[in-house]
Each structure stands twice: as C-alpha cells, then as structure tokens.
C-alpha atoms as a PDB file:
ATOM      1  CA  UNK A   1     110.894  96.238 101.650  1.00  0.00           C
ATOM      2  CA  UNK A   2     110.677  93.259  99.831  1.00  0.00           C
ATOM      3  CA  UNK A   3     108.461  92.646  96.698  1.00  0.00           C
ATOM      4  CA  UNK A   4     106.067  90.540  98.323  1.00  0.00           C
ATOM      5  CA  UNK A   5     105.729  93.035 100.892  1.00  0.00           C
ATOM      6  CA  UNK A   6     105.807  95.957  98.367  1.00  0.00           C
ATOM      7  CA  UNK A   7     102.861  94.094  96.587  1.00  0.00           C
ATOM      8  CA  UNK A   8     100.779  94.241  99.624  1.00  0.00           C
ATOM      9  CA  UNK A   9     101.281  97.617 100.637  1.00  0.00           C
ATOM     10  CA  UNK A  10      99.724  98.188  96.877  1.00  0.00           C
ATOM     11  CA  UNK A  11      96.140  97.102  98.296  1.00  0.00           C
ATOM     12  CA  UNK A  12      95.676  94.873  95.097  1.00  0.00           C
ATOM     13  CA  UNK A  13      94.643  91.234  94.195  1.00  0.00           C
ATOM     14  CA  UNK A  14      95.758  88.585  92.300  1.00  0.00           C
ATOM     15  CA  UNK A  15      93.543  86.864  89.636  1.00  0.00           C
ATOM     16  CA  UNK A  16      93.977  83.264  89.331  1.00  0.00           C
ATOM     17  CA  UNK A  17      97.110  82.206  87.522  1.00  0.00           C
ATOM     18  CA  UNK A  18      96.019  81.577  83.910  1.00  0.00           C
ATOM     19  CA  UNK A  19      96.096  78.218  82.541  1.00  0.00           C
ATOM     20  CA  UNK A  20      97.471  77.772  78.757  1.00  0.00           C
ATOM     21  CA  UNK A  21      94.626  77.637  76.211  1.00  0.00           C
ATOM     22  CA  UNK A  22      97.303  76.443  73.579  1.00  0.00           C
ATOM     23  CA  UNK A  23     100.047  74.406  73.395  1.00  0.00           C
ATOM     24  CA  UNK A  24     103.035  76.459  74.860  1.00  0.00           C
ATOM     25  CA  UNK A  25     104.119  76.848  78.616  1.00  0.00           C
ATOM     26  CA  UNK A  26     103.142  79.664  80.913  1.00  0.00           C
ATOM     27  CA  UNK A  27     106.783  80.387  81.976  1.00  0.00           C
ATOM     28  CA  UNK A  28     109.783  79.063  81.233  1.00  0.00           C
ATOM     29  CA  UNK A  29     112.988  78.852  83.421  1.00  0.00           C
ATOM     30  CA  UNK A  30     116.177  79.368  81.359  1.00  0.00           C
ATOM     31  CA  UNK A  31     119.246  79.747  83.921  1.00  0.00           C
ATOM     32  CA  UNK A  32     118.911  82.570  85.333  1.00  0.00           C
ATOM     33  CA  UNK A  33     116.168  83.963  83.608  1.00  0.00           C
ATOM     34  CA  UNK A  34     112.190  83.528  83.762  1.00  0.00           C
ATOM     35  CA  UNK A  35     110.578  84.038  80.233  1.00  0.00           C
ATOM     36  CA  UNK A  36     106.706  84.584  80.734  1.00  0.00           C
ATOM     37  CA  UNK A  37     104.355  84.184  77.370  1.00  0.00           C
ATOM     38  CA  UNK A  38     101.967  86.271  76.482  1.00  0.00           C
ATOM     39  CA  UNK A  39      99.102  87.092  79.575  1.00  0.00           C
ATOM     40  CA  UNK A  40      95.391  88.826  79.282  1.00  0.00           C
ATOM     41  CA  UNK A  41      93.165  90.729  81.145  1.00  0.00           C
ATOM     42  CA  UNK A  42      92.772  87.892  83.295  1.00  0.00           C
ATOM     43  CA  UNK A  43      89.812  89.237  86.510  1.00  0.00           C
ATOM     44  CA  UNK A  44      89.546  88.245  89.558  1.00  0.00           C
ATOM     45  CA  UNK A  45      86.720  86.405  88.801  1.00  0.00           C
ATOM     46  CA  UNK A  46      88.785  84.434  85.607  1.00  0.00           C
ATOM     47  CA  UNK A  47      86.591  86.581  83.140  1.00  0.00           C
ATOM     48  CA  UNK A  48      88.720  88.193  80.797  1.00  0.00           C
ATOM     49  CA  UNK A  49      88.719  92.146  79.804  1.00  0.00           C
ATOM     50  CA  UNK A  50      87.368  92.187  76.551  1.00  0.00           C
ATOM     51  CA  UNK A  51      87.520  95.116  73.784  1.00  0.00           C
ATOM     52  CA  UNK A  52      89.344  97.185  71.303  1.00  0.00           C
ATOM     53  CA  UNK A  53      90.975 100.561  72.887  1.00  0.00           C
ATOM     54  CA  UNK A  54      89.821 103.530  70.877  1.00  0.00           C
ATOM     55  CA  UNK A  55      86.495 101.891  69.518  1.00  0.00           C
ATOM     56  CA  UNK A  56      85.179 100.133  72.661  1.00  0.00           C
ATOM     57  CA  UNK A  57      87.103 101.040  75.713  1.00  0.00           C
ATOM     58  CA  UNK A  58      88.869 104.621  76.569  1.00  0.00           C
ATOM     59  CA  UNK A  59      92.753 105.458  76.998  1.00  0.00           C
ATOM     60  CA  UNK A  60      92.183 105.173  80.503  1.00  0.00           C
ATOM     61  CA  UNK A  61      90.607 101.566  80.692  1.00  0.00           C
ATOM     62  CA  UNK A  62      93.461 100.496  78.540  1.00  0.00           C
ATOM     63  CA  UNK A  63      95.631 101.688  81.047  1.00  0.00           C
ATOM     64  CA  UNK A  64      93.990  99.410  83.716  1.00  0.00           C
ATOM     65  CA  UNK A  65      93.243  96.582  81.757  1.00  0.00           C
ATOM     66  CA  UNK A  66      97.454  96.575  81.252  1.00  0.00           C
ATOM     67  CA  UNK A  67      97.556  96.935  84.983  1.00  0.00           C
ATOM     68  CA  UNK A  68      95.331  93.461  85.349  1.00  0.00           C
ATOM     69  CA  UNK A  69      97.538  91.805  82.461  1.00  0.00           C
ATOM     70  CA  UNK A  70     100.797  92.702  84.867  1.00  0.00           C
ATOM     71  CA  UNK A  71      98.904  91.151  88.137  1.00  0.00           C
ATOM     72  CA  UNK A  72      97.820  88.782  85.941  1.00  0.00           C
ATOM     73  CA  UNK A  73     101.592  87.653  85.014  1.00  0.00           C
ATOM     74  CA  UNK A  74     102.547  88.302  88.957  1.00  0.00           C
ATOM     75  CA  UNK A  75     100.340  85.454  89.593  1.00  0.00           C
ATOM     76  CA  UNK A  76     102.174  82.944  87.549  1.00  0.00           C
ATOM     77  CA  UNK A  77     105.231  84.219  88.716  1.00  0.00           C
ATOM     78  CA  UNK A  78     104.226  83.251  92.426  1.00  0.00           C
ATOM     79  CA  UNK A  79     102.301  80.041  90.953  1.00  0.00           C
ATOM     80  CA  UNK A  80     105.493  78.533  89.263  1.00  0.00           C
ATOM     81  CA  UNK A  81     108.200  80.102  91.751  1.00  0.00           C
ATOM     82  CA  UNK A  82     106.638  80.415  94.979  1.00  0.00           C
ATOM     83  CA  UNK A  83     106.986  84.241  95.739  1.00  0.00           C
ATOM     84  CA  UNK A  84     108.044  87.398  93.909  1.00  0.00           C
ATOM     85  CA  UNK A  85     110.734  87.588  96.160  1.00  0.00           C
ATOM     86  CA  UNK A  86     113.311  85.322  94.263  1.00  0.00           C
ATOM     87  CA  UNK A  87     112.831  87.712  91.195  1.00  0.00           C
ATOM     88  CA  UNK A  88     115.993  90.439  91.087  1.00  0.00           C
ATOM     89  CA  UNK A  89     114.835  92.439  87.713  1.00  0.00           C
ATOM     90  CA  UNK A  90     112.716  92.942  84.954  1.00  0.00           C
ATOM     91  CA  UNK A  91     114.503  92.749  81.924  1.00  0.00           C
ATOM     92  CA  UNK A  92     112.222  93.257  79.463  1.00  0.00           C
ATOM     93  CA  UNK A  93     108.282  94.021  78.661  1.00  0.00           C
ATOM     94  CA  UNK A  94     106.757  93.792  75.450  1.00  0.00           C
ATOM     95  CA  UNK A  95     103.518  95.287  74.912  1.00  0.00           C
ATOM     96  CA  UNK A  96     100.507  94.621  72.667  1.00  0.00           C
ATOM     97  CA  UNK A  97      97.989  97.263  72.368  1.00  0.00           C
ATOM     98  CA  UNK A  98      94.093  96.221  70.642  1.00  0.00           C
ATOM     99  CA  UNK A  99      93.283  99.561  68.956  1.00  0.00           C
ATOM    100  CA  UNK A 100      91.881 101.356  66.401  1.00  0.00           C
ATOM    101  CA  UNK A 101      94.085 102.103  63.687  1.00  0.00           C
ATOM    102  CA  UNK A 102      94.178 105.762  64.507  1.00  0.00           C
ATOM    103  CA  UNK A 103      95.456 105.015  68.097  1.00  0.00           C
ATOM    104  CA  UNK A 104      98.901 106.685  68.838  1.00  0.00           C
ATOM    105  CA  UNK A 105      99.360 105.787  72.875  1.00  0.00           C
ATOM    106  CA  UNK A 106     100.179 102.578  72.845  1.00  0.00           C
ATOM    107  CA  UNK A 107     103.009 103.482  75.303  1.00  0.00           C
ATOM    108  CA  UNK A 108     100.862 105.389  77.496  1.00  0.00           C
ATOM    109  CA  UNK A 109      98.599 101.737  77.753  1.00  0.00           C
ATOM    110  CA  UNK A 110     101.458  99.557  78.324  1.00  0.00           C
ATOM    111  CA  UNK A 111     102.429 102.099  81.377  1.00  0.00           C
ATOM    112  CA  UNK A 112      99.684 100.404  83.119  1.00  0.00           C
ATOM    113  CA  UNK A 113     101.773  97.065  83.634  1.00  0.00           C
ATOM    114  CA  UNK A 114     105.231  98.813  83.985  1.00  0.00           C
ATOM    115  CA  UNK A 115     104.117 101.240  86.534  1.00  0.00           C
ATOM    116  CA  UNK A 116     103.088  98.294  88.600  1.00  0.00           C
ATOM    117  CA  UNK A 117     106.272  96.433  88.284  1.00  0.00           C
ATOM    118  CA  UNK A 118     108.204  99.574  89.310  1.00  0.00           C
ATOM    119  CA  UNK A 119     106.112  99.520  92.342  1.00  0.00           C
ATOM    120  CA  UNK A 120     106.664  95.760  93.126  1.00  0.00           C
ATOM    121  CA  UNK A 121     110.801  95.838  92.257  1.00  0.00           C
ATOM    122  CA  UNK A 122     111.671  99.639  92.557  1.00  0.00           C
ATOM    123  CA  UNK A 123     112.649 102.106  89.657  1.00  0.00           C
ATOM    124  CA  UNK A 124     116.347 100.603  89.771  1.00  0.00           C
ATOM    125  CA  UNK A 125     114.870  96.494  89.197  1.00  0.00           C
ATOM    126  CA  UNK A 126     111.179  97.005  88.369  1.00  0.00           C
ATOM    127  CA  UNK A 127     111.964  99.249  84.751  1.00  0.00           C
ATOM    128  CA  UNK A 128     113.493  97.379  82.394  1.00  0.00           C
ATOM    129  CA  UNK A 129     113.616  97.784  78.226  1.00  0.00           C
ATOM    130  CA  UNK A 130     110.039  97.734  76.679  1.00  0.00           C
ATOM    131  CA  UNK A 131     108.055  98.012  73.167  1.00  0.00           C
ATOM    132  CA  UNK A 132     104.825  98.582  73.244  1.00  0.00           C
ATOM    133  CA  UNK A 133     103.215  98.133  69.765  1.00  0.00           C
ATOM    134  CA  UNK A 134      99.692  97.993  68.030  1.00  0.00           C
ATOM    135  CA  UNK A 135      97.552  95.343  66.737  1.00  0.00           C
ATOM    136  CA  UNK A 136      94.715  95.061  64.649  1.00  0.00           C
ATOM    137  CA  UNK A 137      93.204  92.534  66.732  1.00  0.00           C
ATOM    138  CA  UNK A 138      94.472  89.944  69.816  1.00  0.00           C
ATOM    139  CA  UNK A 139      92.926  86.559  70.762  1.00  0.00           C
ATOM    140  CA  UNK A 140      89.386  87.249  72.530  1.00  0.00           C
ATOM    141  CA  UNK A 141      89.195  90.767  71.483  1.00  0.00           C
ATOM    142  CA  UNK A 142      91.217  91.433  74.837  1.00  0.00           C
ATOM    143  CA  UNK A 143      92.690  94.791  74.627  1.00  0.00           C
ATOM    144  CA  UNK A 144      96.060  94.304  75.775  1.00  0.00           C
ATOM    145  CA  UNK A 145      98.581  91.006  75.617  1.00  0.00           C
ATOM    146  CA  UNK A 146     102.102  91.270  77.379  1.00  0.00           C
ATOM    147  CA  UNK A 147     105.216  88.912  77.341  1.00  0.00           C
ATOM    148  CA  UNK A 148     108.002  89.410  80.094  1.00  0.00           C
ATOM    149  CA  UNK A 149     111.251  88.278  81.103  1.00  0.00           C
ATOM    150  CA  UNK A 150     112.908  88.219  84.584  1.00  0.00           C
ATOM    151  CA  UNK A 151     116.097  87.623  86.224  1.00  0.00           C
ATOM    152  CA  UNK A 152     115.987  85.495  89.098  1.00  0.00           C
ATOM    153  CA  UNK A 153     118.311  86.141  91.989  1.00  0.00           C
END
C-alpha cells in the first residue's frame, strides 16, 4: 500500500496546514530532502492543544497531542508537495516535550508522532533517528513541538 492509502486505512483527519506565525518557512525543499520546522498541536478545528505534561495534561494526552503535532506536519507535507506519496523516508524527528521538571518520558510522548509515521511509511521508511528532549516551556503553552526531515523519492 501506498502512504496515502496507508493514511486512510488509519481512520484519521488532517487539521488544516498551519500557517507561519513568524518569519521562517513551513518546509523547505533542499535536493532531495524536505526539512519541516517546528509544528503544534494544531486541531481540526485550528485550535491548538494547550498545556504543560505532568502539571496540566497526563502521560497519555501527551502521547496524543504528539500524535496531532505528526498529522499536523502530514498536512503541510501534502499542502506543499501534493501527496505523501512522493516522500521515501523519514530521516529524522526531533522532539520537544512541555513538562514539569520532574518528567522523565519524554520519549514515551514523542512515540505519539513516530508511531504514526511508522504507520504511514512502514517500520523500514517511517522510523528514522529521533531526540526527544524537555522544555521548560514552548510557544502557547502547547505541550509538544516537533521538527522533521524527509527524503523525497
């Protein structure tokens, strides 16, 4: 199967690509690689997720609110490039968690976003390296931020 069609078998829905709120681009095409900046708990709705992990929201809604950060970056993958289909691999993932200083499972959060792209590409192209690293805080009090980078085919 292809992504695309891997996507939909996944029953889930894109939020609306997210439009910069700074002065950097979304993604950025470098040869054969896509470099994606930084995404949020972007909603279906365009509200964001907002919280710290450990003081406001549980392990488990960190989890999910990396899982809306990954559709979140899906959907400016298919805004700039048309489909997920002319993406080979992830290359790389890294992961910031919003948590309480005390907070040790920052991995465990970020799984939330690489889980998804294993289902999208497959174990072999949809696992790539990854940190996944705490923060005292992250713009909006979202709970979770990811950058990515892609090979395209």
């Amino acid at each position: 199967m292809t992504p695309t069609e891997n996507f939909k078998a996944l029953g889930l829905t894109l939020p609306p690509a997210p439009a910069p709120l700074g002065v950097y681009k979304p993604l950025l095409i470098d040869g054969k690689h896509v470099y994606v900046s930084g995404h949020g708990t972007v909603q279906d709705n365009g509200s964001l997720i907002i919280g710290r992990i450990g003081k406001d929201i549980t392990k488990e809604e960190g989890k999910l609110a990396a899982r809306q950060v990954g559709l979140a970056i899906l959907s400016t993958l298919v805004a700039n490039l048309g489909s997920l289909d002319n993406i080979k691999r992830v290359i790389k993932v890294l992961g910031m968690v919003n948590c309480v200083p005390e907070f040790e499972h920052h991995p465990y959060i970020i799984n939330g976003c690489s889980e998804l792209f294993a289902a999208v590409w497959g174990q072999e192209n949809g696992v790539g390296v990854r940190s996944a690293v705490g923060f005292g805080s992250l713009p909006d009090n979202i709970p979770v931020e990811i950058e990515a980078l892609f090979e395209l085919y």
